[in-house]
N, C-alpha and C. Protein backbone atom coordinates (compact mmCIF):
# COMPACT_ATOMS: atom_id res chain seq x y z
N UNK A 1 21.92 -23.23 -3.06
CA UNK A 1 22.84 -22.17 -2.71
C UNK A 1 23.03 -22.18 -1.19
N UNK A 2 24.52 -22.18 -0.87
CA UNK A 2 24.59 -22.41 0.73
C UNK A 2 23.84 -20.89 1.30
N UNK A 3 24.12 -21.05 2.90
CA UNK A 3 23.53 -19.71 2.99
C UNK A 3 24.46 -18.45 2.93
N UNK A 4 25.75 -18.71 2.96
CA UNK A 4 26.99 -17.34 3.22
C UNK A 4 26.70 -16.80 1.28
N UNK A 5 26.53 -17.40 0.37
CA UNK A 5 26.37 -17.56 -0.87
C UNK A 5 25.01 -16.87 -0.90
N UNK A 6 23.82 -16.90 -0.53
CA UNK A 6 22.84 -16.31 -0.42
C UNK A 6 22.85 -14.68 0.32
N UNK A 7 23.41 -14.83 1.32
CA UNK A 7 23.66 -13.76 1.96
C UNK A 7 23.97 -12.26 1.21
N UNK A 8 25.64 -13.10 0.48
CA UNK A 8 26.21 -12.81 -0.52
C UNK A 8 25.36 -11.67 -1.79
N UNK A 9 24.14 -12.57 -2.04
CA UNK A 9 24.08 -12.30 -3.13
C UNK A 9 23.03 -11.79 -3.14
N UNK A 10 21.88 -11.33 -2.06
CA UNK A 10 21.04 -10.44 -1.28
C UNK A 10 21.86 -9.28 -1.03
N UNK A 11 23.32 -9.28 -0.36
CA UNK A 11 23.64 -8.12 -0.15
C UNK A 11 24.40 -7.43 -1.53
N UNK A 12 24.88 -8.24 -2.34
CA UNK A 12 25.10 -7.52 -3.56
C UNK A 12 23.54 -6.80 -3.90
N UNK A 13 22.33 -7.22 -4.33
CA UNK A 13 21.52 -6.65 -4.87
C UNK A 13 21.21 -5.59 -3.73
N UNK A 14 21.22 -5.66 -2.33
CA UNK A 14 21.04 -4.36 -1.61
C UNK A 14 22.35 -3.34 -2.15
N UNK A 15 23.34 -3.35 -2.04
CA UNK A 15 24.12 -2.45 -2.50
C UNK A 15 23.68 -1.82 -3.38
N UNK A 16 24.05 -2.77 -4.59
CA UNK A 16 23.13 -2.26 -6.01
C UNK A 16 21.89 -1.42 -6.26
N UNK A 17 20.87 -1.81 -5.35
CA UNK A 17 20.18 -0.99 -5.42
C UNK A 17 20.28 0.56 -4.94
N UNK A 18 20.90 0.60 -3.71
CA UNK A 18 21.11 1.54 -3.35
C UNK A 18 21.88 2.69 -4.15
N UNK A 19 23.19 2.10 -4.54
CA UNK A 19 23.43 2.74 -5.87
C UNK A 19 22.40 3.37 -7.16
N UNK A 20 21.69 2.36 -7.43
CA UNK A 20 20.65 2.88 -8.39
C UNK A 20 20.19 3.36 -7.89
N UNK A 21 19.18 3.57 -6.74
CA UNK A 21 18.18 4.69 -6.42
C UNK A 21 18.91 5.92 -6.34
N UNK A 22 20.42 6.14 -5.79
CA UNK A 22 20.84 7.15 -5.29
C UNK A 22 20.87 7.97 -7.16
N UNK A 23 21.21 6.82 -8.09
CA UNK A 23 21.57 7.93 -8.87
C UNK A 23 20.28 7.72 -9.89
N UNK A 24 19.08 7.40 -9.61
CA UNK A 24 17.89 7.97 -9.74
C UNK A 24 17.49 9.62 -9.22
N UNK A 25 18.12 9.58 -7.80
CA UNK A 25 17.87 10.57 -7.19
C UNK A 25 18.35 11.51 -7.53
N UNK A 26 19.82 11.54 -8.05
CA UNK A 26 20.39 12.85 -8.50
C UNK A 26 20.57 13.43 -9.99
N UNK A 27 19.54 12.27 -10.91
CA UNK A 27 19.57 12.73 -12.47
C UNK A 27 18.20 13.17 -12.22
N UNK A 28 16.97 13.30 -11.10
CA UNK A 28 16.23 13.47 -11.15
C UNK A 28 15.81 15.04 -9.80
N UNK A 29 17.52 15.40 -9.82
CA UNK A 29 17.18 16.79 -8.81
C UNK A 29 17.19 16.44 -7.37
N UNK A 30 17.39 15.12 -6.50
CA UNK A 30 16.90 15.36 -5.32
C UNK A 30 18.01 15.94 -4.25
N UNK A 31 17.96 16.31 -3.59
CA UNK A 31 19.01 17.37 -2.71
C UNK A 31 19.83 15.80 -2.02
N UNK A 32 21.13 16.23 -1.70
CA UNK A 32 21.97 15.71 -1.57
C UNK A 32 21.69 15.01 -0.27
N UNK A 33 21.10 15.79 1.06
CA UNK A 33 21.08 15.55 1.81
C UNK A 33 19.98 14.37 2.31
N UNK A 34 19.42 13.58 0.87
CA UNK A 34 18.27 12.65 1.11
C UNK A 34 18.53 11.91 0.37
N UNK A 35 20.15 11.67 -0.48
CA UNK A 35 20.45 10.79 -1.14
C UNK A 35 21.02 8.86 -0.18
N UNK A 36 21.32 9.05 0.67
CA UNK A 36 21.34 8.08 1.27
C UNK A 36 20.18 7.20 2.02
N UNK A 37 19.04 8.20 2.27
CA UNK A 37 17.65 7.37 2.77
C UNK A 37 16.76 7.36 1.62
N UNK A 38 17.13 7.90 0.39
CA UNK A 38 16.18 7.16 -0.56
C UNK A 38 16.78 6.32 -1.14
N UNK A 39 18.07 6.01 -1.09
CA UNK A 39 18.48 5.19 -1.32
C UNK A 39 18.11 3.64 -0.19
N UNK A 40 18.48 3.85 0.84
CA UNK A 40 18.27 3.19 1.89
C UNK A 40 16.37 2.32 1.03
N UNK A 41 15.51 3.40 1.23
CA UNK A 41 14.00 3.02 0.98
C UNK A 41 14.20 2.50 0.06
N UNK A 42 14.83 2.34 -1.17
CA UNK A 42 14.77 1.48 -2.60
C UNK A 42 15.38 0.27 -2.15
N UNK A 43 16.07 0.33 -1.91
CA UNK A 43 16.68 -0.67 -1.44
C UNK A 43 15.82 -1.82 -0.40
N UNK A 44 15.08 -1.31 0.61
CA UNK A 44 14.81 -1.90 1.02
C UNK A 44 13.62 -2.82 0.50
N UNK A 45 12.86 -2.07 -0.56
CA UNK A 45 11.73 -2.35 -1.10
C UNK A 45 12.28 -3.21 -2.14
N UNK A 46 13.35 -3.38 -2.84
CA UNK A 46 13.84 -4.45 -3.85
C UNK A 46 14.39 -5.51 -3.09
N UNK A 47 14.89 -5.73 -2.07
CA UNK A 47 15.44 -6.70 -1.57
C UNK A 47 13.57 -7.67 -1.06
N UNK A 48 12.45 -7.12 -0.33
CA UNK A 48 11.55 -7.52 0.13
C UNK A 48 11.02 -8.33 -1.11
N UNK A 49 10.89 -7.77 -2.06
CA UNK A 49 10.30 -7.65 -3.27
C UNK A 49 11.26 -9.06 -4.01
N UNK A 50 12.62 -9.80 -3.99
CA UNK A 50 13.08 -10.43 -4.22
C UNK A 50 12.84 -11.69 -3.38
N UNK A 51 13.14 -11.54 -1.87
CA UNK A 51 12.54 -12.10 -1.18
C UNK A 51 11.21 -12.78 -0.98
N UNK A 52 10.18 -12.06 -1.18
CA UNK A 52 8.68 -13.02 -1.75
C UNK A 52 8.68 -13.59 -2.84
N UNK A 53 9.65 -13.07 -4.30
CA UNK A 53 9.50 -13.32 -5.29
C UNK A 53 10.49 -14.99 -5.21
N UNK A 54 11.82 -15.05 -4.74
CA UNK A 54 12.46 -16.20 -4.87
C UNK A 54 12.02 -17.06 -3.22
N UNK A 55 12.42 -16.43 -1.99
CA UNK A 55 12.08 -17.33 -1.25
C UNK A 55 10.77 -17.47 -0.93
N UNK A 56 9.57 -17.12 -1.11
CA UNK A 56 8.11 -17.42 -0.85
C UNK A 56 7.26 -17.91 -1.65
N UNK A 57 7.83 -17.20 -3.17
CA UNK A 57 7.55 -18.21 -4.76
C UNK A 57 6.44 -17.15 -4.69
N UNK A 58 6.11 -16.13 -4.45
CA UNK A 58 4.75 -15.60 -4.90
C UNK A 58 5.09 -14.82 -6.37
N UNK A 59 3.57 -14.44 -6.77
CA UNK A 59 3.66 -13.94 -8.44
C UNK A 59 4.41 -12.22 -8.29
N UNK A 60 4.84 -12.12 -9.07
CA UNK A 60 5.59 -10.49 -9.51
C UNK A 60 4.28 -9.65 -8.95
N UNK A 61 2.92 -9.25 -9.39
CA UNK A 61 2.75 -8.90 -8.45
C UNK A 61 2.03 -8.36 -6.83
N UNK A 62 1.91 -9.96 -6.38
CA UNK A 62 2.04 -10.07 -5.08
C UNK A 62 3.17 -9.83 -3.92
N UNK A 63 4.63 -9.86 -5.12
CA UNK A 63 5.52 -9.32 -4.25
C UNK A 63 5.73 -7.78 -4.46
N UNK A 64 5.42 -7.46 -5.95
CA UNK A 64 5.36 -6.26 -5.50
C UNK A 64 4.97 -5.38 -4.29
N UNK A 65 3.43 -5.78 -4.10
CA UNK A 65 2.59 -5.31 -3.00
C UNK A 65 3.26 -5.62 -1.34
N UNK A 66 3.68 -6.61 -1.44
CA UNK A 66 4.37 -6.53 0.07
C UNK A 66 5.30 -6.00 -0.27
N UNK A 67 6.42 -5.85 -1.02
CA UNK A 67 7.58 -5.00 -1.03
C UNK A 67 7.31 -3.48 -1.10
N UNK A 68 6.29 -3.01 -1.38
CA UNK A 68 5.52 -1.70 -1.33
C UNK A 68 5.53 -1.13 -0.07
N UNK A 69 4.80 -1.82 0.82
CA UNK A 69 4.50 -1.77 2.43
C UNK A 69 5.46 -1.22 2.97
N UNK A 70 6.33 -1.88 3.30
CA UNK A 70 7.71 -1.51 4.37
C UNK A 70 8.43 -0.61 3.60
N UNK A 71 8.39 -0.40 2.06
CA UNK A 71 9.27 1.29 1.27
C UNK A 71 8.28 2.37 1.58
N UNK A 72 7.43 2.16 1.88
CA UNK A 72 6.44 3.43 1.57
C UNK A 72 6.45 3.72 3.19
N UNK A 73 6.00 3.19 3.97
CA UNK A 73 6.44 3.10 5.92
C UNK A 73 7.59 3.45 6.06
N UNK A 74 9.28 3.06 5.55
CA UNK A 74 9.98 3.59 5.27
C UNK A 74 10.33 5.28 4.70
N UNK A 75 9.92 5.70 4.19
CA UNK A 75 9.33 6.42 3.10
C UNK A 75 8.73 7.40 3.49
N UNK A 76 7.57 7.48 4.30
CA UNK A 76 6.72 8.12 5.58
C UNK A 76 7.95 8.58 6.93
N UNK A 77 8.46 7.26 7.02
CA UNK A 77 9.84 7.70 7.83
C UNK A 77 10.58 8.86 8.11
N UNK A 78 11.05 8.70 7.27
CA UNK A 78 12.21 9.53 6.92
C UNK A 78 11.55 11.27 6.24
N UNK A 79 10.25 11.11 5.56
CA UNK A 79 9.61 12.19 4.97
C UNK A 79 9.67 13.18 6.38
N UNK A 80 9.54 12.61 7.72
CA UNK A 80 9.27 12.81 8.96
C UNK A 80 10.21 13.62 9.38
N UNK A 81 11.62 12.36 9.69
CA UNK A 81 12.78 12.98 10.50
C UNK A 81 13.54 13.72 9.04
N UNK A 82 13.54 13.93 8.23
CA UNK A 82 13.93 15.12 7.27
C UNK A 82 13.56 15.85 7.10
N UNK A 83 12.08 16.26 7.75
CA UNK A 83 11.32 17.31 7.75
C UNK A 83 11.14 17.57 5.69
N UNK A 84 11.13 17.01 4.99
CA UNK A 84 10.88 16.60 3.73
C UNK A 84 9.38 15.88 3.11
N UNK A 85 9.41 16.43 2.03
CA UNK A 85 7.95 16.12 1.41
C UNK A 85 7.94 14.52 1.17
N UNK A 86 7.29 13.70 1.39
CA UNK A 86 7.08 12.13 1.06
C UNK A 86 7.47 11.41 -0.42
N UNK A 87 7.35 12.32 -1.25
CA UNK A 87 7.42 12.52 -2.89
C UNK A 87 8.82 12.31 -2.96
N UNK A 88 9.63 12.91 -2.61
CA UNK A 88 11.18 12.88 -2.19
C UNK A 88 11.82 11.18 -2.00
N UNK A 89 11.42 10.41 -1.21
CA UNK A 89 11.67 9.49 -1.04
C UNK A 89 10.79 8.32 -1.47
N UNK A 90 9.71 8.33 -1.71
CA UNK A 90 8.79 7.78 -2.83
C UNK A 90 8.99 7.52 -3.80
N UNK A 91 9.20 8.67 -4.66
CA UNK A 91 9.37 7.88 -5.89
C UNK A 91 10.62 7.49 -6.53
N UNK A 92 11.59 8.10 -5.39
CA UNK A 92 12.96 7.69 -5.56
C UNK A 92 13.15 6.14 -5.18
N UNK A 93 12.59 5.58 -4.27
CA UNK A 93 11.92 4.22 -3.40
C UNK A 93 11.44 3.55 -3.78
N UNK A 94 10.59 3.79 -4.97
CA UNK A 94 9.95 2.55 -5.69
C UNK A 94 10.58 2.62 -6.85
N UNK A 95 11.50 3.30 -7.70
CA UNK A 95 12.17 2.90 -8.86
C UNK A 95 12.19 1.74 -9.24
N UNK A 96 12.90 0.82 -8.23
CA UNK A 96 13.05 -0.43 -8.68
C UNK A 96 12.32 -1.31 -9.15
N UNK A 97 10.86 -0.82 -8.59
CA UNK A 97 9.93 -1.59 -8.73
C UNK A 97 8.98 -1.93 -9.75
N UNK A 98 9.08 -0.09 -10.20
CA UNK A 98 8.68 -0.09 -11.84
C UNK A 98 8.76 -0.90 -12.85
N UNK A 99 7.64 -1.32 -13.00
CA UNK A 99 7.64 -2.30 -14.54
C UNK A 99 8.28 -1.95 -15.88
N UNK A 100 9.08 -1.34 -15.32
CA UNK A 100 9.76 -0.65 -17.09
C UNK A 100 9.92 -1.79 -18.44
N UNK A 101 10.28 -2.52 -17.90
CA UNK A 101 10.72 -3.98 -18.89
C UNK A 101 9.21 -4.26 -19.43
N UNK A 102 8.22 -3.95 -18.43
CA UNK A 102 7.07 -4.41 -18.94
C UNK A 102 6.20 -3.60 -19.75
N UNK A 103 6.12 -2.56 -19.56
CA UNK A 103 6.14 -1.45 -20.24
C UNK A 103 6.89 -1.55 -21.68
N UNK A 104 8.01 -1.88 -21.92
CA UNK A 104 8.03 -1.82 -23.17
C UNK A 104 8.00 -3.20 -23.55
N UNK A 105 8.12 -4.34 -23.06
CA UNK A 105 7.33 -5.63 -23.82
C UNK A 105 5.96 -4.70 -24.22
N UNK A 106 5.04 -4.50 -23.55
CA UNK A 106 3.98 -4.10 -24.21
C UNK A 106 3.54 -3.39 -25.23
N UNK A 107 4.61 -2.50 -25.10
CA UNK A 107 4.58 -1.75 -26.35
C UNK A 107 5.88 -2.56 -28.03
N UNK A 108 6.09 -3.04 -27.23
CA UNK A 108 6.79 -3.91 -28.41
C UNK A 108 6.24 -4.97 -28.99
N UNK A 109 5.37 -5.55 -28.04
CA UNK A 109 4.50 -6.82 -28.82
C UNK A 109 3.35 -5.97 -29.64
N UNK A 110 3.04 -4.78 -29.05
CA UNK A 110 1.54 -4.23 -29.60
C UNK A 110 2.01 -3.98 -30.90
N UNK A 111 3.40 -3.35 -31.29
CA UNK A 111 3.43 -2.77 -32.63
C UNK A 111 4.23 -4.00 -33.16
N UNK A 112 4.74 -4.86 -32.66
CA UNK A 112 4.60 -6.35 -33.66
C UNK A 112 3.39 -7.32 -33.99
N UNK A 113 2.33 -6.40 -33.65
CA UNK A 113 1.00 -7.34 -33.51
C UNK A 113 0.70 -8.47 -33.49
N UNK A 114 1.29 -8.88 -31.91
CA UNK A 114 1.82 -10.34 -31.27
C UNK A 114 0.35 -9.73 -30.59
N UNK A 115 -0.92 -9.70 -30.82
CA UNK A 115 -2.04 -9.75 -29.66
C UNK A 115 -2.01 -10.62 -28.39
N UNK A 116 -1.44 -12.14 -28.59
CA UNK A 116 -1.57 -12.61 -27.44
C UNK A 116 -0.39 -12.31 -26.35
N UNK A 117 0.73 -11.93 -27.15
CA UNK A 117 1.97 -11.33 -25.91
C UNK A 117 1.94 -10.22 -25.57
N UNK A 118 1.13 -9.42 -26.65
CA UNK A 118 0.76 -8.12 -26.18
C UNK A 118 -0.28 -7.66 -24.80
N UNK A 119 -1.52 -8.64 -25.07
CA UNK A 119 -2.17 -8.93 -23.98
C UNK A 119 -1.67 -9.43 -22.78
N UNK A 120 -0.64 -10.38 -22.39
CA UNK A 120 -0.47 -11.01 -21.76
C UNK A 120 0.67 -10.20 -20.73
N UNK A 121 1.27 -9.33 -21.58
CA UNK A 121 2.81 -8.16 -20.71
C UNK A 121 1.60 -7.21 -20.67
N UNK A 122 0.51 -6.91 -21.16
CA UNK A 122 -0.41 -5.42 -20.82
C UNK A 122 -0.44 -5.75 -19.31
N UNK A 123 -1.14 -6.96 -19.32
CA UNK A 123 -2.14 -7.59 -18.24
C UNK A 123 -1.41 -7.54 -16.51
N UNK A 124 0.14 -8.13 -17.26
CA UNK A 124 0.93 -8.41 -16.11
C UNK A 124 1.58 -6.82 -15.78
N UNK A 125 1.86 -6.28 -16.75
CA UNK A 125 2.21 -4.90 -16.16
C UNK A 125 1.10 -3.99 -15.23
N UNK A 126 0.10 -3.91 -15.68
CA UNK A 126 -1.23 -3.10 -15.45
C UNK A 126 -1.24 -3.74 -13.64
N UNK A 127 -1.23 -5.48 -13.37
CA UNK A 127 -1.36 -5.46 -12.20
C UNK A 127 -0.16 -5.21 -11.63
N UNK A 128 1.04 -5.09 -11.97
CA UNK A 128 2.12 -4.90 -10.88
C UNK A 128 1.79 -3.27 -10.78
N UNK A 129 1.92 -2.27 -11.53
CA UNK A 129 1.26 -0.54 -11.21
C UNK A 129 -0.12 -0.80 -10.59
N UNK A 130 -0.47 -1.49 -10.67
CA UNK A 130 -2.06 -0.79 -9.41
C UNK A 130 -1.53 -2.11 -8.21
N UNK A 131 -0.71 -2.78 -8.02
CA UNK A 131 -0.07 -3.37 -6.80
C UNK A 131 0.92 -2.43 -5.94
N UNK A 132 1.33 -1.62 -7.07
CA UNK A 132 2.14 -0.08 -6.73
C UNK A 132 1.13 0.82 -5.85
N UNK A 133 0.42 0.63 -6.59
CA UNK A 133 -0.83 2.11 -5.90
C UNK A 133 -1.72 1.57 -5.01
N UNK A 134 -1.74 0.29 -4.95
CA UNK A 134 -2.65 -0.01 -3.89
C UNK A 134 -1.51 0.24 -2.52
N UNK A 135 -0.78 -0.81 -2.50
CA UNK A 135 0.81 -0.43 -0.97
C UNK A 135 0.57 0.92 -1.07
N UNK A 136 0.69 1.38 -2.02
CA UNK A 136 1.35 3.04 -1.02
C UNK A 136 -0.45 3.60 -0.23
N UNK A 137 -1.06 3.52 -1.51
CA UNK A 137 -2.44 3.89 -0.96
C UNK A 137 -2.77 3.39 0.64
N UNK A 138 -2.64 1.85 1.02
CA UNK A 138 -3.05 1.36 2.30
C UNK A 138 -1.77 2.19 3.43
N UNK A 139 -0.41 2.17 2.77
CA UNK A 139 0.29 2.69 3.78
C UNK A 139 0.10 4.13 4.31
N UNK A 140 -0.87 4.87 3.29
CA UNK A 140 -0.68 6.26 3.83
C UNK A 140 -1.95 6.73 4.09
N UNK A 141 -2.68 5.68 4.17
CA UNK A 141 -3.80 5.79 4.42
C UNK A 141 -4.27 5.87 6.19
N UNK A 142 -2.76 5.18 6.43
CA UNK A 142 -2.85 4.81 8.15
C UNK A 142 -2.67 6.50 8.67
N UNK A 143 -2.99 6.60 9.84
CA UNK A 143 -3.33 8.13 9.76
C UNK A 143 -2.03 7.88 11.00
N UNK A 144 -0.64 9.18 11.24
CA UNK A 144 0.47 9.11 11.66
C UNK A 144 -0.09 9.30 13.14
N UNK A 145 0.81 8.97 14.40
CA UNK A 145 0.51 9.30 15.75
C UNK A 145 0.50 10.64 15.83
N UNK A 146 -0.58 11.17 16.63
CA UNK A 146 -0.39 12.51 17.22
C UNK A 146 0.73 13.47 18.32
N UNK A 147 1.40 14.01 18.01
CA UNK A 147 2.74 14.19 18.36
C UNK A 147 1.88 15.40 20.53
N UNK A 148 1.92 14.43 20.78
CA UNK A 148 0.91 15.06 22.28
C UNK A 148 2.00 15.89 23.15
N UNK A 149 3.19 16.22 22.77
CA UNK A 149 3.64 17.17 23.22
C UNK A 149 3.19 18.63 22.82
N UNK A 150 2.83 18.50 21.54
CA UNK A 150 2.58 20.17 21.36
C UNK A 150 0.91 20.83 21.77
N UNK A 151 0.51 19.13 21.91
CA UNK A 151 -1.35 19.35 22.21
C UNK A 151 -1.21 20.37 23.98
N UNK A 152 -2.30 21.10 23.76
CA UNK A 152 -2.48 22.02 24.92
C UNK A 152 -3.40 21.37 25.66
């Protein structure tokens, strides 16, 4: 794929996403005025997340986990300059990332009692959600700068 063709087709899936998160955000209540930076944060976290996955070749999820990082820092962001709860743009932010597909392979092989495909989508789902919870866990774990104007 040349690179204007790549470009291309990175910025289609950023669009796209953004679209989807936004209307994650508003079947799910979030105020209007945080529909464009949680959108923005999903977005950014699916494009990263594509990026390790096609150009670095790493497993679903190892890219999860770096695509975690910079949505959730993101995410912290904006929770900031919106004066807004983190939850807000969180979980609107990682939508994309959700194993949903995997989630129901699993539950579709379990009640076709396919044990070994059942095992095998449990296994791979189970680590992309605790690749979820580990990123956000390390990102918010970093403790924010102290704002030394208001210190006396």
């Amino acid at each position: 794929m040349s690179l204007p063709a790549a470009l291309l087709h990175y910025l289609c899936h950023f669009v796209v996403a953004v679209i989807s998160v936004i209307s994650f955000g508003i079947s799910f209540h979030v105020p209007r005025r945080h529909y464009l930076a949680c959108g923005l944060t999903g977005a950014v976290g699916w494009i990263v997340y594509l990026l390790c996955l096609n150009l670095l070749q790493c497993t679903a999820p190892v890219s999860v986990l770096v695509a975690t990082l910079p949505l959730t820092a993101l995410a912290r962001a904006f929770a900031i300059r919106h004066k807004a709860p983190l939850t807000v743009f969180l979980l609107s932010g990682i939508f994309p990332l959700v194993p949903g597909a995997g989630i129901y392979n699993t539950a579709y092989y379990f009640l076709q009692d396919d044990r070994a495909l059942f095992a095998n989508a449990g296994v791979e789902t189970l680590k992309i959600a605790l690749m979820l919870a580990l990123g956000i866990a390390l990102v918010c774990s970093v403790p924010l700068p102290q704002n030394h104007s208001t210190q006396k």
